[in-house]
Protein backbone atom coordinates (compact mmCIF):
# COMPACT_ATOMS: atom_id res chain seq x y z
CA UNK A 1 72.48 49.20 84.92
CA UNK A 2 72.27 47.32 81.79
CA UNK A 3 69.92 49.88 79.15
CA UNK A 4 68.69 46.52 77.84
CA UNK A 5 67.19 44.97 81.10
CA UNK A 6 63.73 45.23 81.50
CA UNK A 7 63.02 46.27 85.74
CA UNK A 8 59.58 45.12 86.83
CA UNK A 9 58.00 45.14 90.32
CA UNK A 10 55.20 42.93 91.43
CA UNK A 11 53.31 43.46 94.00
CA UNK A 12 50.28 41.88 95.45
CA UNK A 13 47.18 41.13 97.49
CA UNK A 14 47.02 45.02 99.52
CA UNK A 15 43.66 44.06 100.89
CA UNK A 16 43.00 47.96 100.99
CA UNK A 17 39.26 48.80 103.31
CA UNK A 18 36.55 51.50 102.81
CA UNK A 19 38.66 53.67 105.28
CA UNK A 20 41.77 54.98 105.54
CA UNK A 21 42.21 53.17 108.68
CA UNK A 22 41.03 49.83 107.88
CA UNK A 23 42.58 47.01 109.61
CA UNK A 24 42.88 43.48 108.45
CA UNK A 25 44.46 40.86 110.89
CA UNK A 26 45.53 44.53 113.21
CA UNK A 27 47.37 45.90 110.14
CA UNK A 28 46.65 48.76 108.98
CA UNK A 29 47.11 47.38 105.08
CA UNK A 30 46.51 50.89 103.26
CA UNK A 31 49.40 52.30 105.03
CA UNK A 32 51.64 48.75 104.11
CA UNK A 33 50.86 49.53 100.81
CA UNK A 34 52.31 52.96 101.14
CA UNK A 35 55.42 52.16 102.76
CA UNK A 36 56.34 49.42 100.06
CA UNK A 37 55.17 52.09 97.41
CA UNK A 38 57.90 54.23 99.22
CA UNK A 39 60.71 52.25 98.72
CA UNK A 40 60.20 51.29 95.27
CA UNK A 41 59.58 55.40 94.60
CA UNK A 42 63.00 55.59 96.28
CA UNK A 43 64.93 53.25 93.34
CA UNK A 44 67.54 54.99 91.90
CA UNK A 45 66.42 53.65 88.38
CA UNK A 46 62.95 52.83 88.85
CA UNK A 47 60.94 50.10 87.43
CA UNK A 48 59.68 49.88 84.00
CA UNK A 49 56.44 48.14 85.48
CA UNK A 50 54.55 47.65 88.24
CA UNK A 51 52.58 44.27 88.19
CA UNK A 52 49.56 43.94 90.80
CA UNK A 53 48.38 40.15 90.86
CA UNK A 54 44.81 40.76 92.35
CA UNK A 55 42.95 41.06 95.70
CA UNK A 56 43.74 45.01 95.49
CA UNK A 57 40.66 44.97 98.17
CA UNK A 58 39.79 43.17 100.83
CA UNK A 59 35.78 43.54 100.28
CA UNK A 60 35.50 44.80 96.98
CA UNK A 61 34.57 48.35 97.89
CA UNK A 62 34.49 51.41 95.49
CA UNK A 63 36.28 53.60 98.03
CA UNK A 64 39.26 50.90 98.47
CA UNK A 65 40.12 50.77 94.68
CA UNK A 66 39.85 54.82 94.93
CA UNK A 67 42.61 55.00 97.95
CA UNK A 68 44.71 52.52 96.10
CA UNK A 69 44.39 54.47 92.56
CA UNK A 70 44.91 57.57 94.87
CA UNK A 71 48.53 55.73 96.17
CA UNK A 72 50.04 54.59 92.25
CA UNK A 73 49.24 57.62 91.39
CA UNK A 74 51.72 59.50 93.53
CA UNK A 75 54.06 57.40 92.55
CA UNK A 76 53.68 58.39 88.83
CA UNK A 77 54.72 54.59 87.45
CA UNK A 78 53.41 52.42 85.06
CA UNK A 79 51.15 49.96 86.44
CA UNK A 80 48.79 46.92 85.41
CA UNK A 81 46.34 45.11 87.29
CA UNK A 82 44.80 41.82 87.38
CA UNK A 83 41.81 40.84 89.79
CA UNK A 84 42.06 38.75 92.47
CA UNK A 85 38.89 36.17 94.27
CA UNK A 86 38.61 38.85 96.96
CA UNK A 87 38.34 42.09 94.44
CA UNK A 88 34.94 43.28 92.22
CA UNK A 89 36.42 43.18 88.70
CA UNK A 90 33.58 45.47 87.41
CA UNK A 91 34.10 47.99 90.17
CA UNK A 92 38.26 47.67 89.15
CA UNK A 93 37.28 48.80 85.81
CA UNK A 94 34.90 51.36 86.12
CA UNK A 95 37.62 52.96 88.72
CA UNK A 96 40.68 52.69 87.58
CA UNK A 97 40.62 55.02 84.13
CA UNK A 98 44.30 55.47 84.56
CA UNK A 99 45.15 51.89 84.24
CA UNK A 100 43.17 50.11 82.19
CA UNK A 101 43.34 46.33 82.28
CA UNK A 102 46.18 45.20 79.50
CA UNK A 103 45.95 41.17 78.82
CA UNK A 104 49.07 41.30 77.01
CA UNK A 105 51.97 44.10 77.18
CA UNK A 106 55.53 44.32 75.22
CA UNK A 107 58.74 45.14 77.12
CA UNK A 108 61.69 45.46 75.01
CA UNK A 109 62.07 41.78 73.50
CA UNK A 110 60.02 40.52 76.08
CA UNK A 111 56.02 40.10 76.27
CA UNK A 112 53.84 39.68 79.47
CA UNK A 113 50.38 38.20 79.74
CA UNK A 114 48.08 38.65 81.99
CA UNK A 115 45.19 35.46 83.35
CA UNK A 116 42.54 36.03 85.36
CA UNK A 117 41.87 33.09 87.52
CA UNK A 118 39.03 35.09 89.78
CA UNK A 119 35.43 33.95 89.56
CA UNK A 120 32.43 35.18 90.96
CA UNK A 121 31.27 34.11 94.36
CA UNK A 122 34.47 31.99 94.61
CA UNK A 123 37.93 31.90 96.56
CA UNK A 124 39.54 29.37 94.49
CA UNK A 125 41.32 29.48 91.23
CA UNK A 126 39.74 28.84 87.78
CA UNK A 127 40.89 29.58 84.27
CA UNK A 128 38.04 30.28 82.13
CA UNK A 129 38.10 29.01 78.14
CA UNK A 130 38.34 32.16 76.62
CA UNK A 131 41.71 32.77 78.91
CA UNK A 132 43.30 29.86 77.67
CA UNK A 133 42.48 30.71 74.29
CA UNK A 134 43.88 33.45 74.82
CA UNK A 135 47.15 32.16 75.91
CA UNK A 136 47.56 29.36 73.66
CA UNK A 137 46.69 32.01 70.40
CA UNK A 138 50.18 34.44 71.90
CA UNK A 139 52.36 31.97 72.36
CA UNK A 140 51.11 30.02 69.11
CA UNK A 141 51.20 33.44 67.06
CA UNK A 142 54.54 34.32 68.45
CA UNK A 143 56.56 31.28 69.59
CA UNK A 144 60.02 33.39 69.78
CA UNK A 145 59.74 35.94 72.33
CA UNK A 146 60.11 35.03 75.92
CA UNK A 147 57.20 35.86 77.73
CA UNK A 148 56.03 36.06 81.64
CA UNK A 149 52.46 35.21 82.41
CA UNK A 150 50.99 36.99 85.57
CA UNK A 151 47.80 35.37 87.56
CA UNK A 152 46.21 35.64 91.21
CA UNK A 153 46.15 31.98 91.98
CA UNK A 154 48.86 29.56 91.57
CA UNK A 155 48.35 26.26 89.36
CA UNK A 156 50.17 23.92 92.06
CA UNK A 157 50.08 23.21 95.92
CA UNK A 158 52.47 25.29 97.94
CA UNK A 159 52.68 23.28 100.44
CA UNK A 160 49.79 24.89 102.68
CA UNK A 161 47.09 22.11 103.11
CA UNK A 162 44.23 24.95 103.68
CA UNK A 163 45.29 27.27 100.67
CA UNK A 164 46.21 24.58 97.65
CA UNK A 165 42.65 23.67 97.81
CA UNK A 166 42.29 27.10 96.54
CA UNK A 167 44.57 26.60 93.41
CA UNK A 168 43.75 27.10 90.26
CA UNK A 169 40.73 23.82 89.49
CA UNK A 170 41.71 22.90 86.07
CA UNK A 171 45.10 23.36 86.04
CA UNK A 172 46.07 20.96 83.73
CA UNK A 173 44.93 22.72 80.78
CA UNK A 174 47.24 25.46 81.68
CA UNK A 175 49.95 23.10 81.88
CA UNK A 176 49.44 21.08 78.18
CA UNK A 177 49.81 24.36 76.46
CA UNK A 178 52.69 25.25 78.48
CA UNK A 179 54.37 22.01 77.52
CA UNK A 180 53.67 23.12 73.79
CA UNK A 181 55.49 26.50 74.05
CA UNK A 182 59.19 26.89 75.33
CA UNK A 183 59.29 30.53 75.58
CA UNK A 184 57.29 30.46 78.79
CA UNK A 185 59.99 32.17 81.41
CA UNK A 186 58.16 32.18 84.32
CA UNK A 187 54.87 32.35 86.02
CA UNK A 188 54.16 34.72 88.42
CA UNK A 189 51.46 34.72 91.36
CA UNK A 190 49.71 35.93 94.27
CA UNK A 191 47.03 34.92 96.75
CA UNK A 192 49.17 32.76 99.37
CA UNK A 193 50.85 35.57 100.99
CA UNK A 194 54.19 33.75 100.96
CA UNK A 195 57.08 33.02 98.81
CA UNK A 196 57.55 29.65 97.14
CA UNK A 197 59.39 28.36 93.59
CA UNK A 198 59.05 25.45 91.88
CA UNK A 199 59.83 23.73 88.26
CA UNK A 200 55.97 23.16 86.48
CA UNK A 201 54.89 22.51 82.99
CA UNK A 202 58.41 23.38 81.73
CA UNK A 203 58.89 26.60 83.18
CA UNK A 204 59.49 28.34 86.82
CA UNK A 205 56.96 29.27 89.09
CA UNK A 206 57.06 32.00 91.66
CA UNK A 207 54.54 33.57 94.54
CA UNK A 208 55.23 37.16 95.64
CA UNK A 209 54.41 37.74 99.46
CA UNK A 210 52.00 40.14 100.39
CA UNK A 211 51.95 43.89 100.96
CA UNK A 212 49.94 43.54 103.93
CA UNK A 213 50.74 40.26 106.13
CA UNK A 214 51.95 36.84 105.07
CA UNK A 215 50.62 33.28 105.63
CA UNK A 216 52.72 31.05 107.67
CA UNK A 217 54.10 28.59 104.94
CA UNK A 218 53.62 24.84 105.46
CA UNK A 219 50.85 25.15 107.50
CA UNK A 220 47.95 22.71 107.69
CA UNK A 221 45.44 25.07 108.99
CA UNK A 222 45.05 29.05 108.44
CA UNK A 223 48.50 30.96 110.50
CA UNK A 224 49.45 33.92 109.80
CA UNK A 225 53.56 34.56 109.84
CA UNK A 226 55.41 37.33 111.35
CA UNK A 227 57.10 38.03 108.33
CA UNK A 228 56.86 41.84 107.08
CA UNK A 229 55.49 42.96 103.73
CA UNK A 230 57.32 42.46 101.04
CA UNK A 231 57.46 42.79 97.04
CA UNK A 232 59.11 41.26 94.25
CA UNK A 233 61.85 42.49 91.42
CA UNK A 234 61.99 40.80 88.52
CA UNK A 235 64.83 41.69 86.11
CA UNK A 236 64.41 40.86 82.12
CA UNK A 237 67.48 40.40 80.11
CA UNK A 238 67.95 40.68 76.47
CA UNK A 239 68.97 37.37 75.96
CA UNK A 240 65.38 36.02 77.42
CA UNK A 241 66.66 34.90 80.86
CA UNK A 242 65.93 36.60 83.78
CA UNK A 243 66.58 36.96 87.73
CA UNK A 244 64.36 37.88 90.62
CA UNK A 245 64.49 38.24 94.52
CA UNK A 246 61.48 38.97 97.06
CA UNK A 247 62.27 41.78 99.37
CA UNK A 248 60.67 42.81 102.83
CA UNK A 249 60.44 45.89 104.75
CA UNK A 250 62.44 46.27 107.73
CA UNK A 251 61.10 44.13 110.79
CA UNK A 252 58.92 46.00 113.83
CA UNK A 253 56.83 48.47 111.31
CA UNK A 254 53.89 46.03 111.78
CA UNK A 255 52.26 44.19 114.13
CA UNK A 256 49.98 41.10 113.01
CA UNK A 257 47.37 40.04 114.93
CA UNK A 258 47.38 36.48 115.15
CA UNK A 259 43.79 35.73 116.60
CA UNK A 260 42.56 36.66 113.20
CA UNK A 261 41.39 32.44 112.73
CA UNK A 262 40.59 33.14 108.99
CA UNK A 263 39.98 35.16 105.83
């Protein structure tokens, strides 16, 4: 593999319980979280980076952000995290002393930043002022390197009537400093348990399916898909381009209950 290439996985929305044995829509999502951990642990060059866009739990419990400290641990790889609408950010930090929360990493030529779109008492998306600040003072401070921004909520509809309401609310301030800055490579999401691309603001978009269950895409009302778990690579070249693919565990190792008729 190329030495230059920066490997990174993301992964998102686990939805670990309090127990062990928690189920969410009749999967057991502590154990999905294992078995994707296992095949990434079983890369013959593993990643440089493990992203986690948000909703690490699925109440906000102590004892789920233990369990899932507990699983990147065994896998003894760099990780960063980023909350998600369904996690306790204060609880995230107070826990997870081995990964603390990093707004803004350097890989090789490449930078990543990370948004928080979560706010209190809220599903939907929101970028707060002092994020965009933020943003615009990286890519106006260094307009060269190509950078990857990483967020819970995506900015634009993905096609799922009952889920773009939950997009990010103001949007379009993300999107006029994007326009500014052409070093923007991609933007990087969770939340709608599905995959999806599009061309926004001058740059690519991607969502990363779920480690736990997946939302069935273009639907008006809340589904849930029989599509596996899955994870995405994301490769970083040199030259600032860069390629990526979602992956899912083999078919038949879960079992979704589809009576769940929300979350």
């Amino acid at each position: 593999m190329d030495a230059d290439t920066q490997h990174l996985i993301q992964i998102t929305d686990p939805h670990i319980g309090p127990r062990r044995d928690y189920r969410l829509a009749g999967v057991e999502t502590l154990e999905t979280l294992r078995l994707v951990l296992a095949e990434i642990g079983g890369f013959t060059a593993p990643p440089d980076l493990i992203c986690v866009t948000g909703d690490i739990a699925a109440e906000g419990a102590t004892e789920a952000y233990r369990l899932f400290t507990q699983q990147m641990q065994f896998l003894e790889l760099p990780y960063q995290w980023l909350p998600g609408n369904h996690d306790d950010a204060r609880v995230i930090q107070e826990g997870f002393t081995a990964a603390p929360y990093w707004p803004l990493l350097e890989l090789g030529a490449w930078r990543v930043i990370s948004l928080n779109t979560a706010q209190p008492d809220a599903v939907g998306g929101h970028l707060a002022d002092d994020e965009l600040d933020f943003l615009a003072h990286c890519l106006t401070r260094d307009p060269l390197s190509p950078t990857l921004l990483f967020m819970h909520h995506p900015p634009i509809p993905v096609g799922c009537a009952w889920l773009d309401t939950q997009r990010i609310d103001n949007a379009e301030r993300l999107e006029a400093i994007l326009r500014q800055h052409a070093n923007v490579r991609g933007i990087f999401t969770g939340h709608v348990h599905q995959e999806f691309h599009a061309h926004w603001a001058g740059t690519e978009l991607y969502t990363t399916p779920a480690t736990c269950f997946q939302f069935r895409a273009a639907s008006r009302d809340f589904a849930l898909s029989e599509q596996p778990p899955g994870y995405r690579r994301i490769n970083l070249h040199a030259d600032g381009t860069l390629t990526t693919e979602v992956v899912f565990l083999a078919q038949g190792l879960t079992r979704v209950d589809k009576q769940l008729a929300g979350y």
